[in-house]
C-alpha atoms as a PDB file:
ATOM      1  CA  UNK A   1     -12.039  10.352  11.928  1.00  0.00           C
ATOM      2  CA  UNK A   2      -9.295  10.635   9.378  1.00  0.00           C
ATOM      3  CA  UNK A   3     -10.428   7.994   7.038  1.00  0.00           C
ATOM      4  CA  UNK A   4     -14.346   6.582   6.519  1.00  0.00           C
ATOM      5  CA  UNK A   5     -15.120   3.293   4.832  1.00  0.00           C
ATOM      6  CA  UNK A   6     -17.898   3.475   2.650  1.00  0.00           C
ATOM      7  CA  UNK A   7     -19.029  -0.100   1.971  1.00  0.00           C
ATOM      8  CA  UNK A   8     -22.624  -0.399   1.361  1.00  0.00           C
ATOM      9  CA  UNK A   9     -24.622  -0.902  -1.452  1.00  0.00           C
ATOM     10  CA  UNK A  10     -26.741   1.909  -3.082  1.00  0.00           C
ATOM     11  CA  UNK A  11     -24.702   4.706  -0.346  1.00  0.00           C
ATOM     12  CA  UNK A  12     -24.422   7.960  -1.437  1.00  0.00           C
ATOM     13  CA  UNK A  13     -22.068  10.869   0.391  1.00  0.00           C
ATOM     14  CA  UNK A  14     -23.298  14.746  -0.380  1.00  0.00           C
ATOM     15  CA  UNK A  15     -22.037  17.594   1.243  1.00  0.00           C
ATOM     16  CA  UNK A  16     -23.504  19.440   3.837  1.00  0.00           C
ATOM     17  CA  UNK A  17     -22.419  22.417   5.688  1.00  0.00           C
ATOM     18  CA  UNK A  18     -18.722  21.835   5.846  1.00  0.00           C
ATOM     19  CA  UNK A  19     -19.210  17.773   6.151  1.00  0.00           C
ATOM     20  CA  UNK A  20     -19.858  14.817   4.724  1.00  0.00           C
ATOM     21  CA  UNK A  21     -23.604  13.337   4.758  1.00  0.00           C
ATOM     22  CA  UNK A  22     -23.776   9.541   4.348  1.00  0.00           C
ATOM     23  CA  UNK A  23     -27.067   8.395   3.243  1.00  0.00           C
ATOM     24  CA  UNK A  24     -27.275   4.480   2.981  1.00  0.00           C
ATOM     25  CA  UNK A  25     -30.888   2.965   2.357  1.00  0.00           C
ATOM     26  CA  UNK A  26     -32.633   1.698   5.460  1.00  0.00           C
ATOM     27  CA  UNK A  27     -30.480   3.468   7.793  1.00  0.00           C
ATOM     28  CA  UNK A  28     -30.192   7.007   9.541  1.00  0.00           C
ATOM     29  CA  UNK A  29     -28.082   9.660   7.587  1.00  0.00           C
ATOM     30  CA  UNK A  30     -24.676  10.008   9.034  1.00  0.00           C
ATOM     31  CA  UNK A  31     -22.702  12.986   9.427  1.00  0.00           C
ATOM     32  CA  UNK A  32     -18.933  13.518   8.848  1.00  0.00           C
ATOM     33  CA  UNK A  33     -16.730  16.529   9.022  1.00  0.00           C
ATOM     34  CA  UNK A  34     -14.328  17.569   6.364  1.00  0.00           C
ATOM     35  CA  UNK A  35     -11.806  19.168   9.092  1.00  0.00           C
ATOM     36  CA  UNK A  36      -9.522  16.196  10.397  1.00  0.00           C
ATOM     37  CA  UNK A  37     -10.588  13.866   7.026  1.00  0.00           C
ATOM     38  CA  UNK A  38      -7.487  12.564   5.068  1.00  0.00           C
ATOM     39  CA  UNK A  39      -9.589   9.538   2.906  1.00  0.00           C
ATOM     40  CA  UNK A  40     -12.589   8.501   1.620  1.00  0.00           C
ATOM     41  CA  UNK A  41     -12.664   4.899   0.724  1.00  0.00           C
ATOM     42  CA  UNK A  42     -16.048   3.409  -1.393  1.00  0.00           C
ATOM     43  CA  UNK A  43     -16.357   0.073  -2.197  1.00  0.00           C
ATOM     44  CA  UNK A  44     -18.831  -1.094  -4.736  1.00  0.00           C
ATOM     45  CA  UNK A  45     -21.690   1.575  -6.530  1.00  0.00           C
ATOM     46  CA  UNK A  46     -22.204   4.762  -4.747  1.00  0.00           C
ATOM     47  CA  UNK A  47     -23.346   8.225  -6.007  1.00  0.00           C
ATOM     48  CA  UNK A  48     -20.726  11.267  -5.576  1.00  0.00           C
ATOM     49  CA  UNK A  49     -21.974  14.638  -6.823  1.00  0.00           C
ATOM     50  CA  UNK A  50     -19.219  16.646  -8.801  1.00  0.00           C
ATOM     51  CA  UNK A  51     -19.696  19.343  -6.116  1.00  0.00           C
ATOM     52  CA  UNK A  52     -18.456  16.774  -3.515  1.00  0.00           C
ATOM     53  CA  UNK A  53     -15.298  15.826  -5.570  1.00  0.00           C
ATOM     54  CA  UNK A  54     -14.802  19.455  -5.794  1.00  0.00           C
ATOM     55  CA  UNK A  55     -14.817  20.019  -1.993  1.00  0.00           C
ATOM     56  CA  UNK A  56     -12.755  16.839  -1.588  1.00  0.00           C
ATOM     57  CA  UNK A  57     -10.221  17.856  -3.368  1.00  0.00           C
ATOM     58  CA  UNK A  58     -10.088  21.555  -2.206  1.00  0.00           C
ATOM     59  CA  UNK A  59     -10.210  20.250   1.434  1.00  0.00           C
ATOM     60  CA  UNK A  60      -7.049  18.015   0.021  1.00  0.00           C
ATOM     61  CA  UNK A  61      -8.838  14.924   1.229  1.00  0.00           C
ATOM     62  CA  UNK A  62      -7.825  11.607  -0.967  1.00  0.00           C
ATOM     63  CA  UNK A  63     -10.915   9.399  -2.446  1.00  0.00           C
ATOM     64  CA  UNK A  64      -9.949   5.833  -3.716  1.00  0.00           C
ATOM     65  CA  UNK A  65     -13.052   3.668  -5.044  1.00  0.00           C
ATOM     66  CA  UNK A  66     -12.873  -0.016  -5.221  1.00  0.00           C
ATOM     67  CA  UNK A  67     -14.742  -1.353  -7.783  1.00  0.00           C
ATOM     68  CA  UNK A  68     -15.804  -4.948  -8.312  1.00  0.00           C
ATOM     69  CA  UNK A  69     -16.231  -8.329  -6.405  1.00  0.00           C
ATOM     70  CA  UNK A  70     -12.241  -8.346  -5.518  1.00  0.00           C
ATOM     71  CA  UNK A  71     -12.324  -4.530  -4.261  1.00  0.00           C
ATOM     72  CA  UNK A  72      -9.982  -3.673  -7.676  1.00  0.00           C
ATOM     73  CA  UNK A  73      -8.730   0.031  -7.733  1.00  0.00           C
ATOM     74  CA  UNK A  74     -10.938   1.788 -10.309  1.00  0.00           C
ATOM     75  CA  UNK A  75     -10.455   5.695  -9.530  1.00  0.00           C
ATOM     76  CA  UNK A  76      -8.647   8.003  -7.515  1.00  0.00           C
ATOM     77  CA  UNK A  77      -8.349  11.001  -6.389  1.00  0.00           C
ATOM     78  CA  UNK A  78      -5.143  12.095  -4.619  1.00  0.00           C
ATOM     79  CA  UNK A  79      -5.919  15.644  -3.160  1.00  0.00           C
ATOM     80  CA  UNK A  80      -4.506  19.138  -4.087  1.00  0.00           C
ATOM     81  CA  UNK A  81      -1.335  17.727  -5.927  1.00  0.00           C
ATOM     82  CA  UNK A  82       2.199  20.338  -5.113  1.00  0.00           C
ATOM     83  CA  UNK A  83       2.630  23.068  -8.041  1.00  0.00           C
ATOM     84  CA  UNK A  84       6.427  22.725  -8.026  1.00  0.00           C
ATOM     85  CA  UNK A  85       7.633  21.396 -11.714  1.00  0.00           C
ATOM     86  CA  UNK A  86      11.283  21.630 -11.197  1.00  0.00           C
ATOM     87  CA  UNK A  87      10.814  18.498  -9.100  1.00  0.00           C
ATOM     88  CA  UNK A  88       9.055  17.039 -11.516  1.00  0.00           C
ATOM     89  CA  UNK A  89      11.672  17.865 -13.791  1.00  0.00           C
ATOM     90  CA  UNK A  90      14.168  16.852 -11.447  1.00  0.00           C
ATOM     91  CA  UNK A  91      12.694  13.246 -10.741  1.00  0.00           C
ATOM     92  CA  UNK A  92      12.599  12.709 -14.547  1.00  0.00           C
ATOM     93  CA  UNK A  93      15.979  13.324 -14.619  1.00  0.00           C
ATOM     94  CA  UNK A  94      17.118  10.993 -11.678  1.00  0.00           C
ATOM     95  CA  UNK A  95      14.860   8.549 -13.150  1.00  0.00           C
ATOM     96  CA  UNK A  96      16.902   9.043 -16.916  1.00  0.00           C
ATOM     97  CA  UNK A  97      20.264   8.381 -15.361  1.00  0.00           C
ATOM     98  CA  UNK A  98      21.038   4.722 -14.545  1.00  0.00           C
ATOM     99  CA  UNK A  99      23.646   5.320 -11.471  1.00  0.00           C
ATOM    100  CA  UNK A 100      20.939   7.463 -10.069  1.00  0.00           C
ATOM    101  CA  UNK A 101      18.056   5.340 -10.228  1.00  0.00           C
ATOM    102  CA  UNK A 102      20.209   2.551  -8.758  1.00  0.00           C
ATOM    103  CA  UNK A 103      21.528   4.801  -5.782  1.00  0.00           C
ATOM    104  CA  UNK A 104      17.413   5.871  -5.386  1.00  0.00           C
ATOM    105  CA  UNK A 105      16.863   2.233  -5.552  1.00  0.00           C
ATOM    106  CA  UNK A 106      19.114   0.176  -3.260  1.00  0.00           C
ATOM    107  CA  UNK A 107      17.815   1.871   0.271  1.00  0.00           C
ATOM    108  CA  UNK A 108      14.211   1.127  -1.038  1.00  0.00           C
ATOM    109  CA  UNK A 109      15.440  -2.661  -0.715  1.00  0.00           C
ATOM    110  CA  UNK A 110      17.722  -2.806   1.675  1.00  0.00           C
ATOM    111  CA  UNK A 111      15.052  -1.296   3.726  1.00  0.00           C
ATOM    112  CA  UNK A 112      12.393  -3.465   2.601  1.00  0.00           C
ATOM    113  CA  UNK A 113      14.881  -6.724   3.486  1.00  0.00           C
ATOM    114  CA  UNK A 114      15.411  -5.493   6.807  1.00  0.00           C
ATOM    115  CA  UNK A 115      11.900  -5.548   7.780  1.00  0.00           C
ATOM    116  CA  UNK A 116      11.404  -9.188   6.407  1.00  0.00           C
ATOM    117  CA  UNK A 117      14.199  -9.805   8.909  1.00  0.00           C
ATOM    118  CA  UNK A 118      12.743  -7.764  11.717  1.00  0.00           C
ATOM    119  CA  UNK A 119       9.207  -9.943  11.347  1.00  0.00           C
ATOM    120  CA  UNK A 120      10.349 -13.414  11.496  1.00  0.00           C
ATOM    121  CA  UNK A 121      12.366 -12.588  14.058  1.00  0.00           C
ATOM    122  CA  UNK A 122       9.231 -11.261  15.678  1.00  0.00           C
ATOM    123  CA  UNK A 123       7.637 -14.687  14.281  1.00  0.00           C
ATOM    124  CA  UNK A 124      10.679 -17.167  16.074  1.00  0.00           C
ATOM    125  CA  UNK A 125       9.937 -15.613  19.324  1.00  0.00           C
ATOM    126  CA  UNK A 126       5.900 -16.300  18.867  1.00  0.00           C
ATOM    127  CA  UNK A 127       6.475 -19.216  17.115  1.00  0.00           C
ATOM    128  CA  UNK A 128       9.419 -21.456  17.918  1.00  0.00           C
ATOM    129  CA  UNK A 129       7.447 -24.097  16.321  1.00  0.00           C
ATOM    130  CA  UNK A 130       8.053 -23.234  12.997  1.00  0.00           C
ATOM    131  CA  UNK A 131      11.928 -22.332  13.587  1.00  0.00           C
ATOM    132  CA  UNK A 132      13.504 -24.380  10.751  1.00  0.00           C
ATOM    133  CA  UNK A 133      12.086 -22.613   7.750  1.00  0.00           C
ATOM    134  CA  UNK A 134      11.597 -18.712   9.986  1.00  0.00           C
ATOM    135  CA  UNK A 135      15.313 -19.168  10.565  1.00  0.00           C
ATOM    136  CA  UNK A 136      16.021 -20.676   6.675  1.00  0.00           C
ATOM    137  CA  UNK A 137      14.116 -17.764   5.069  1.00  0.00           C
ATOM    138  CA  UNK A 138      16.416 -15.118   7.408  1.00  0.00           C
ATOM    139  CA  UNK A 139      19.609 -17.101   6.087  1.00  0.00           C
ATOM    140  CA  UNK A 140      18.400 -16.719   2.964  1.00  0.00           C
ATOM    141  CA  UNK A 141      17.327 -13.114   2.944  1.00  0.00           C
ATOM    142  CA  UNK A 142      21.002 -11.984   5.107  1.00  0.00           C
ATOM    143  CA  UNK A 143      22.546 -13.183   1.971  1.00  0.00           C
ATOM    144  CA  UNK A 144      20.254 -11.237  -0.444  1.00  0.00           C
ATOM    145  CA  UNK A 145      21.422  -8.346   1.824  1.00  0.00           C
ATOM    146  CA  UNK A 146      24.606  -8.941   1.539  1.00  0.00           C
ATOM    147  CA  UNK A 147      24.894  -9.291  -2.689  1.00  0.00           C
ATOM    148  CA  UNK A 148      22.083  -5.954  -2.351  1.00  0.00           C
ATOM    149  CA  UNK A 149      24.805  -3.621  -0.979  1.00  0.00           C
ATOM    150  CA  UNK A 150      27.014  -3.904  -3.851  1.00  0.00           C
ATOM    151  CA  UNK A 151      24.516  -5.291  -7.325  1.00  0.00           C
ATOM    152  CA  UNK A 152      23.440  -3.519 -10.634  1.00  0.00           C
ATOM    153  CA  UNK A 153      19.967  -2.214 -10.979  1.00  0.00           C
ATOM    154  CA  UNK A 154      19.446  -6.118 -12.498  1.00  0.00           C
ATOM    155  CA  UNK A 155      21.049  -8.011  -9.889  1.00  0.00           C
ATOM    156  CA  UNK A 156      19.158  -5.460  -7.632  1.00  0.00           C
ATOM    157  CA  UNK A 157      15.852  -6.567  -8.384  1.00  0.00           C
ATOM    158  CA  UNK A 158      16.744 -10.408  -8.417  1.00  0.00           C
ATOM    159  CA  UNK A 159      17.849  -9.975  -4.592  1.00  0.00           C
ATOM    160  CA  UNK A 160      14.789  -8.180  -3.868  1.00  0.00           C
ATOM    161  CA  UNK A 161      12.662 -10.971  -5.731  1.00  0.00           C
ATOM    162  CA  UNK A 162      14.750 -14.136  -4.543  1.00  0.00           C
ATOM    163  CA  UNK A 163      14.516 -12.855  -0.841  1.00  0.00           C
ATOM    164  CA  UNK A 164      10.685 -11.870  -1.193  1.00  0.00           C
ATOM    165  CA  UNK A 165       9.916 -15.588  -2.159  1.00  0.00           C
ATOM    166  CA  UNK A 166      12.043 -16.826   0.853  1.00  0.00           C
ATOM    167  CA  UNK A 167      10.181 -14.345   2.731  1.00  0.00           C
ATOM    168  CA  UNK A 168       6.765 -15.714   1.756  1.00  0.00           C
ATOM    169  CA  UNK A 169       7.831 -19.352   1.564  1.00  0.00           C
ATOM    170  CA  UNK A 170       8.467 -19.155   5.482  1.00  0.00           C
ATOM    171  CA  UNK A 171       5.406 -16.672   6.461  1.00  0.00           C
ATOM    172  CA  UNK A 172       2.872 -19.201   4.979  1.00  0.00           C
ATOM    173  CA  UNK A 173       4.209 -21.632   7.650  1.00  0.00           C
ATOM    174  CA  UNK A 174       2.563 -19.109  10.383  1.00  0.00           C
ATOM    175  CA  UNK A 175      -1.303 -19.813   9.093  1.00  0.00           C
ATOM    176  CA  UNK A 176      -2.443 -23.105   9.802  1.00  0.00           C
ATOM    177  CA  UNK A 177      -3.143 -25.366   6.597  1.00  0.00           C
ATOM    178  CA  UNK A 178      -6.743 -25.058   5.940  1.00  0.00           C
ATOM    179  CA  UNK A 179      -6.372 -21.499   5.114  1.00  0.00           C
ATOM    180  CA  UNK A 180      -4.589 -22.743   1.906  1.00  0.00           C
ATOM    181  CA  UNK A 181      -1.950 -20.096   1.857  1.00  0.00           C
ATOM    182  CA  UNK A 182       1.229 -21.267   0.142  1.00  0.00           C
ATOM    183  CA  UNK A 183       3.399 -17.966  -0.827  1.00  0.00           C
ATOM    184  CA  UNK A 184       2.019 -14.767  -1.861  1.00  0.00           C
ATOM    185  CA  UNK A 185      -0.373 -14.985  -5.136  1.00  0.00           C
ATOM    186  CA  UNK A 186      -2.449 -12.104  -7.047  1.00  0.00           C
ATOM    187  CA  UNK A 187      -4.576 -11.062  -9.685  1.00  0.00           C
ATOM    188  CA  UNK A 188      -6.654 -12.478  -8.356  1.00  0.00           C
ATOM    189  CA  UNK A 189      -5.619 -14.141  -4.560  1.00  0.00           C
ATOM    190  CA  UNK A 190      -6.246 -17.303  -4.616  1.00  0.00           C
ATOM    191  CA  UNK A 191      -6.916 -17.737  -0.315  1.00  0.00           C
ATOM    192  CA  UNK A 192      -7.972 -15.774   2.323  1.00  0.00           C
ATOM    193  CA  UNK A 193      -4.587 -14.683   3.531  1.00  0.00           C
ATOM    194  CA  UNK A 194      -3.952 -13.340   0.040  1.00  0.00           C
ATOM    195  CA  UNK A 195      -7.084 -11.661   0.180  1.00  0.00           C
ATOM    196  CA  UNK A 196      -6.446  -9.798   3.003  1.00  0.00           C
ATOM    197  CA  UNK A 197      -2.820  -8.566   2.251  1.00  0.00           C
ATOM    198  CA  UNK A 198      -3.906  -7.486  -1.120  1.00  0.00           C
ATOM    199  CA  UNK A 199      -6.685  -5.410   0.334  1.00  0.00           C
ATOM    200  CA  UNK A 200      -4.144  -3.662   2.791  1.00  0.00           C
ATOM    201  CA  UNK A 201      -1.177  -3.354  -0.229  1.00  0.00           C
ATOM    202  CA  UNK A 202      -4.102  -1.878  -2.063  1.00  0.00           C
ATOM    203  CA  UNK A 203      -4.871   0.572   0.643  1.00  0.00           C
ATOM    204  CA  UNK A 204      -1.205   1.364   1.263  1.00  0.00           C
ATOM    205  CA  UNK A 205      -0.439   2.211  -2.498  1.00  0.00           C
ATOM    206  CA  UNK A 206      -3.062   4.495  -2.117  1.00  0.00           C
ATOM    207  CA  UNK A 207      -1.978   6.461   0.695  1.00  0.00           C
ATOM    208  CA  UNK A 208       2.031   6.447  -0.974  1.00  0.00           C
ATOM    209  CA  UNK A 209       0.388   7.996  -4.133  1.00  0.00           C
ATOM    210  CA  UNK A 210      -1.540  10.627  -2.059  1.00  0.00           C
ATOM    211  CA  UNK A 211       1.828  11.246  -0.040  1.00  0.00           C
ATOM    212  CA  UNK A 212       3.730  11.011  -3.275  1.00  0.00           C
ATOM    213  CA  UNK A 213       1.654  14.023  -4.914  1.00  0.00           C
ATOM    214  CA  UNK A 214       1.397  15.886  -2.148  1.00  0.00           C
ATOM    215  CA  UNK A 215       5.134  16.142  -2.257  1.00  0.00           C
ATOM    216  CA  UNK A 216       5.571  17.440  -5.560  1.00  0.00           C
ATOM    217  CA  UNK A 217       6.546  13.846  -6.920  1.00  0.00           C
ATOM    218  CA  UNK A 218       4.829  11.894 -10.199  1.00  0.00           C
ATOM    219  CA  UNK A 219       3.373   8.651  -8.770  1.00  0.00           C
ATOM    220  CA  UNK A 220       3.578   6.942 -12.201  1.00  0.00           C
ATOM    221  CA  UNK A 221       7.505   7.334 -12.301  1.00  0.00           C
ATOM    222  CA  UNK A 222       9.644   5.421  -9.997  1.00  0.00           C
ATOM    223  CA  UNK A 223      13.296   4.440  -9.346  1.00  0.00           C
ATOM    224  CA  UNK A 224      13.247   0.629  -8.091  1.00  0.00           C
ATOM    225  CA  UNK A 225       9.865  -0.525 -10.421  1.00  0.00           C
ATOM    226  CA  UNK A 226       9.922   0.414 -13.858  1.00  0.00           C
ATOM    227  CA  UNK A 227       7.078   2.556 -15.616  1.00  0.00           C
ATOM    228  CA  UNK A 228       4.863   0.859 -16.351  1.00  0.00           C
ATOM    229  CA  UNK A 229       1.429   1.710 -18.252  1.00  0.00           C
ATOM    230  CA  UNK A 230      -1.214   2.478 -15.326  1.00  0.00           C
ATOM    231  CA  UNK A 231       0.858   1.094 -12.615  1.00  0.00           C
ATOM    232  CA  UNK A 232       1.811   3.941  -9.583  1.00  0.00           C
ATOM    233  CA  UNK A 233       5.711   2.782  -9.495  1.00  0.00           C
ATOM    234  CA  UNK A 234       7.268   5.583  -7.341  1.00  0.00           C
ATOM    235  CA  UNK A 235       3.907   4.795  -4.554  1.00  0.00           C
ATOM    236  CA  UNK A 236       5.150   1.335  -5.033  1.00  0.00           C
ATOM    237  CA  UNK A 237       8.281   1.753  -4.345  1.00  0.00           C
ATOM    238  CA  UNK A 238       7.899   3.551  -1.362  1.00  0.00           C
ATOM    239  CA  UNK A 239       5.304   1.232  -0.154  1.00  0.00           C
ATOM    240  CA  UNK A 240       8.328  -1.912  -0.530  1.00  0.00           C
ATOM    241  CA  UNK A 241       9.704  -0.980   3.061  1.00  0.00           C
ATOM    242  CA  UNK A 242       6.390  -0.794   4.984  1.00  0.00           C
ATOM    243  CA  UNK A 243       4.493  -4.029   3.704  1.00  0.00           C
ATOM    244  CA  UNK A 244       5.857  -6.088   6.668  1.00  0.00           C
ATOM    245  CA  UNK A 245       3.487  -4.069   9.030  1.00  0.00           C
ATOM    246  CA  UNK A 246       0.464  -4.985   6.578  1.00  0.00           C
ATOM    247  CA  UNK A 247       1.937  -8.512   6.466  1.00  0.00           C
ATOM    248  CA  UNK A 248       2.176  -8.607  10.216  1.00  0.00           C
ATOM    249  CA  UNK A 249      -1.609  -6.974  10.664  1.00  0.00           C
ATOM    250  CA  UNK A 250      -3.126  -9.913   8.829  1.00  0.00           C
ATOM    251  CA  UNK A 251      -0.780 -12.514  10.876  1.00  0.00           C
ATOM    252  CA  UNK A 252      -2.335 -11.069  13.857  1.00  0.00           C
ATOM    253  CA  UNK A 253      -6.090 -10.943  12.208  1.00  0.00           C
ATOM    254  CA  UNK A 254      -5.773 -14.557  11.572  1.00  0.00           C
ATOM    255  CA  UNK A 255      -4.298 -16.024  14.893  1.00  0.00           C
ATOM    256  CA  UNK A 256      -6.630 -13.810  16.707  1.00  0.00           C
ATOM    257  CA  UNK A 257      -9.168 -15.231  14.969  1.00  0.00           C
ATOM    258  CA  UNK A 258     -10.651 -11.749  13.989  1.00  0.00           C
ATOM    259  CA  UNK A 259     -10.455 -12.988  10.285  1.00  0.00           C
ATOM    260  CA  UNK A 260     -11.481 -16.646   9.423  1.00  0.00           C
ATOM    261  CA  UNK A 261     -12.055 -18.444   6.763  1.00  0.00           C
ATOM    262  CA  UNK A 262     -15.501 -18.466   6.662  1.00  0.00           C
ATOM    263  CA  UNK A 263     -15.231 -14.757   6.642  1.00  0.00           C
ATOM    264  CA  UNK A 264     -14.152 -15.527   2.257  1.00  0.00           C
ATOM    265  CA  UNK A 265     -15.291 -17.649  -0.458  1.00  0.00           C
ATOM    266  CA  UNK A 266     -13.616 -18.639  -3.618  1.00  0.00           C
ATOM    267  CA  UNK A 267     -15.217 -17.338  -6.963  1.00  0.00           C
ATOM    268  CA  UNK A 268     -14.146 -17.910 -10.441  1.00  0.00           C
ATOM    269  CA  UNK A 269     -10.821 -19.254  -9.384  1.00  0.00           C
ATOM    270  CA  UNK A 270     -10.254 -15.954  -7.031  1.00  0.00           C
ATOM    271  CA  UNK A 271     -10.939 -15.541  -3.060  1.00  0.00           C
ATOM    272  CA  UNK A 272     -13.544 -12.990  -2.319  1.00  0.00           C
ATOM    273  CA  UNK A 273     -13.849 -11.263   1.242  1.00  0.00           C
ATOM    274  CA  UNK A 274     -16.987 -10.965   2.557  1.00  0.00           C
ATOM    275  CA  UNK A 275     -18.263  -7.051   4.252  1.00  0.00           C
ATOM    276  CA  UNK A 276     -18.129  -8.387   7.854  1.00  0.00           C
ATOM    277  CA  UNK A 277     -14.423  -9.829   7.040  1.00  0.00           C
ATOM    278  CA  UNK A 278     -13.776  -6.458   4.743  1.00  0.00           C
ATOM    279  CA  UNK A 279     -15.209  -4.207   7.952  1.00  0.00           C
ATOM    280  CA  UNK A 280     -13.068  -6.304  10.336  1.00  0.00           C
ATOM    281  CA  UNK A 281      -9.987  -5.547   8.086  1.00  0.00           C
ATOM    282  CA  UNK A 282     -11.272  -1.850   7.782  1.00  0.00           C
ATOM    283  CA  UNK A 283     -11.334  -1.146  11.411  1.00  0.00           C
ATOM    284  CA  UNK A 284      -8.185  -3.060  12.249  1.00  0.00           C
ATOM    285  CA  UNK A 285      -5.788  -0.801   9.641  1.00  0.00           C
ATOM    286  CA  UNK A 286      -7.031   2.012  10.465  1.00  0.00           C
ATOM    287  CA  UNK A 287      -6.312   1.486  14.548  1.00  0.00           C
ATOM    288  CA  UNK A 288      -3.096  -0.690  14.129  1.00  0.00           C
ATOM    289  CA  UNK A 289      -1.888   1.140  11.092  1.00  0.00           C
ATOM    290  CA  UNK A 290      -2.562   4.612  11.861  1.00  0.00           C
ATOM    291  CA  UNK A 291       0.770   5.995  11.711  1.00  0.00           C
ATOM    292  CA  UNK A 292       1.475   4.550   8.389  1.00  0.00           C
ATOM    293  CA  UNK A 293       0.601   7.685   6.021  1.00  0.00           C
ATOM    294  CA  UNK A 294       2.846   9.896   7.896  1.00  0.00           C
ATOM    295  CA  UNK A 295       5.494   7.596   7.638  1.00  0.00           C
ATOM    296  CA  UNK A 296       4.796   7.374   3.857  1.00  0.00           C
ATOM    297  CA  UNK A 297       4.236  10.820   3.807  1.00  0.00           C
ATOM    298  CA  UNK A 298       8.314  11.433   5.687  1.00  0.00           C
ATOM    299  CA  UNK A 299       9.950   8.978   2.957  1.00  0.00           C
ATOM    300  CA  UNK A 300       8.139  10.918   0.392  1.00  0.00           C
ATOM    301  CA  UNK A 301       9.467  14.299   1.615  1.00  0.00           C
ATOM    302  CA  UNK A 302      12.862  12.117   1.876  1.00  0.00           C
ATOM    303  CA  UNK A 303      13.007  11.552  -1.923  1.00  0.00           C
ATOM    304  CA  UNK A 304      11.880  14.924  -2.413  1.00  0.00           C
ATOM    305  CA  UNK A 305      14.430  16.784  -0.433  1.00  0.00           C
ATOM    306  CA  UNK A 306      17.064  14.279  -1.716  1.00  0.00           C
ATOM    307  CA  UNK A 307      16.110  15.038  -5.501  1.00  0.00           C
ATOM    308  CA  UNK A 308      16.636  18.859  -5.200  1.00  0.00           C
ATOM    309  CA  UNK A 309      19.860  18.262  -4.091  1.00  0.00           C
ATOM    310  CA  UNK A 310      20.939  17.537  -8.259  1.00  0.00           C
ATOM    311  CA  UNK A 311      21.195  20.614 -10.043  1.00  0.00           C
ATOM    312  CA  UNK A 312      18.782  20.534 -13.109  1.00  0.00           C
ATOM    313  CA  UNK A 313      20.833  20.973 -16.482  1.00  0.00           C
ATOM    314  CA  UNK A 314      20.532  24.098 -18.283  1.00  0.00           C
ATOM    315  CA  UNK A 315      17.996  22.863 -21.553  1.00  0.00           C
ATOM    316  CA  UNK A 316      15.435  22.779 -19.188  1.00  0.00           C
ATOM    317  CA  UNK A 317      15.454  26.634 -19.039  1.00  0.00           C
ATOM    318  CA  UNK A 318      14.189  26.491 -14.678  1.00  0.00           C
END
């Protein structure tokens, strides 16, 4: 098991011999072993002993805890974080010079626009019925690509936010009406299909901050999103490239009928998933989506590898 879902109410995880016991009122204690354990993910109240943190993070295994009716990111831990300042140092410094933050920036969206691209065309071959606006919304984002290659850091993030709501305008078309999904909303989604992607962006940004540390890097400080006071930017950029597959995962959850719309409820002007619809989602990432840390982990050593390249300057005394 490399990640385990905690979502029950009054749980609490100890350690035990090398492993993680799971104690959840009314049912039998369950065992898990550190070795092979990347995440812990708890959703809602659950007791965690300091000693447990401890071993989590010695064992370098990443906790996230979702707090909250909508699952909301409330605390983190990322593992054993890299001791190397100079790229610290050296990311600070990228991130200070405007050429290089664009330079850092532009294959973040490029990259990102060519999976949009890459799923609808996936979505014209499964769905010729909704051809007009899958093949509008590639039009559209083959000419963000195009003014991408060559704009400022401003015109930069215009393409990347002009394409995104082509992009969303055309993959609402693939859910049938009553699910209410209209383009991408937040804070908080306002229908089940923005429930779902939310929950798996959430999940994602966690795993690009774990990579992210792991590498040496600062998650708060990133090249394409601006800092940015509690906000991960440098996980979020990396994450830009890779939420097609999450986008695609709850296309398939949804016309397989694993997630329906009884599966939510709206709250308080917000759609809530229910735990059999959060345990379907669960399962489903972690299967489908298995190979997506690595990958994060790979661009992360990418940006790493590509910042050392820039010699430091000489009043930082490294």
């Amino acid at each position: 098991m490399r990640t385990l879902y905690l979502d029950r109410k009054n749980a609490e995880l100890a350690l035990d011999a090398g492993a993680l016991l799971v104690r959840v009122p009314g049912e039998r204690p369950a065992r898990v072993p550190l070795a092979g354990l990347e995440r812990v993910i708890v959703k809602g109240e659950a007791k965690l002993s300091s000693g447990l943190l401890a071993a989590l993070h010695e064992a370098d295994v990443g906790l996230l805890v979702l707090s909250g009716r909508r699952a909301e990111p409330k605390a983190t831990l990322l593992g054993r974080p890299h001791a190397d300042v100079r790229l610290r140092l050296a990311q600070f410094e990228a991130a200070r010079d405007p050429q290089r933050r664009l330079a850092l920036a532009r294959p973040t969206v490029l990259a990102k626009l060519d999976a949009q691209m890459r799923l609808l065309a996936r979505a014209l071959e499964a769905r010729p019925d909704r051809r007009g606006p899958l093949a509008a919304a590639r039009d559209a984002i083959a000419a963000r690509q195009e003014q991408a290659r060559s704009a400022d850091l401003a015109a930069l993030l215009g393409c990347e936010g002009a394409a995104a709501a082509a992009y969303f305008d055309a993959f609402a078309t693939l859910f049938p009406p009553a699910l209410g999904m209209q383009g991408r909303n937040r804070r908080p989604p306002k229908d089940p299909v923005n429930a779902a992607l939310s929950l798996g962006y959430t999940l994602a940004t966690h795993a690009a901050a774990r990579a992210v540390a792991q590498v040496g890097l600062d998650p708060l400080l990133g090249f394409l999103h601006a800092p940015a006071f509690d906000r991960p930017a440098l996980a979020c950029d990396l994450v830009e490239p890779v939420r097609s597959h999450i986008d695609e995962l709850v296309w398939r959850l949804f016309a397989e009928r694993r997630l329906r719309a009884e599966g939510f409820r709206t709250d308080q002007g917000g759609c809530l998933m229910s735990k059999a619809a959060r345990e379907t989602f669960y399962a489903a990432y972690e299967e489908e989506l298995a190979a997506l840390p690595r990958l994060l982990r790979q661009m992360a050593s990418g940006l790493a590898r590509e910042l050392r390249r820039a010699p430091l300057p000489e009043w930082l005394g490294c």
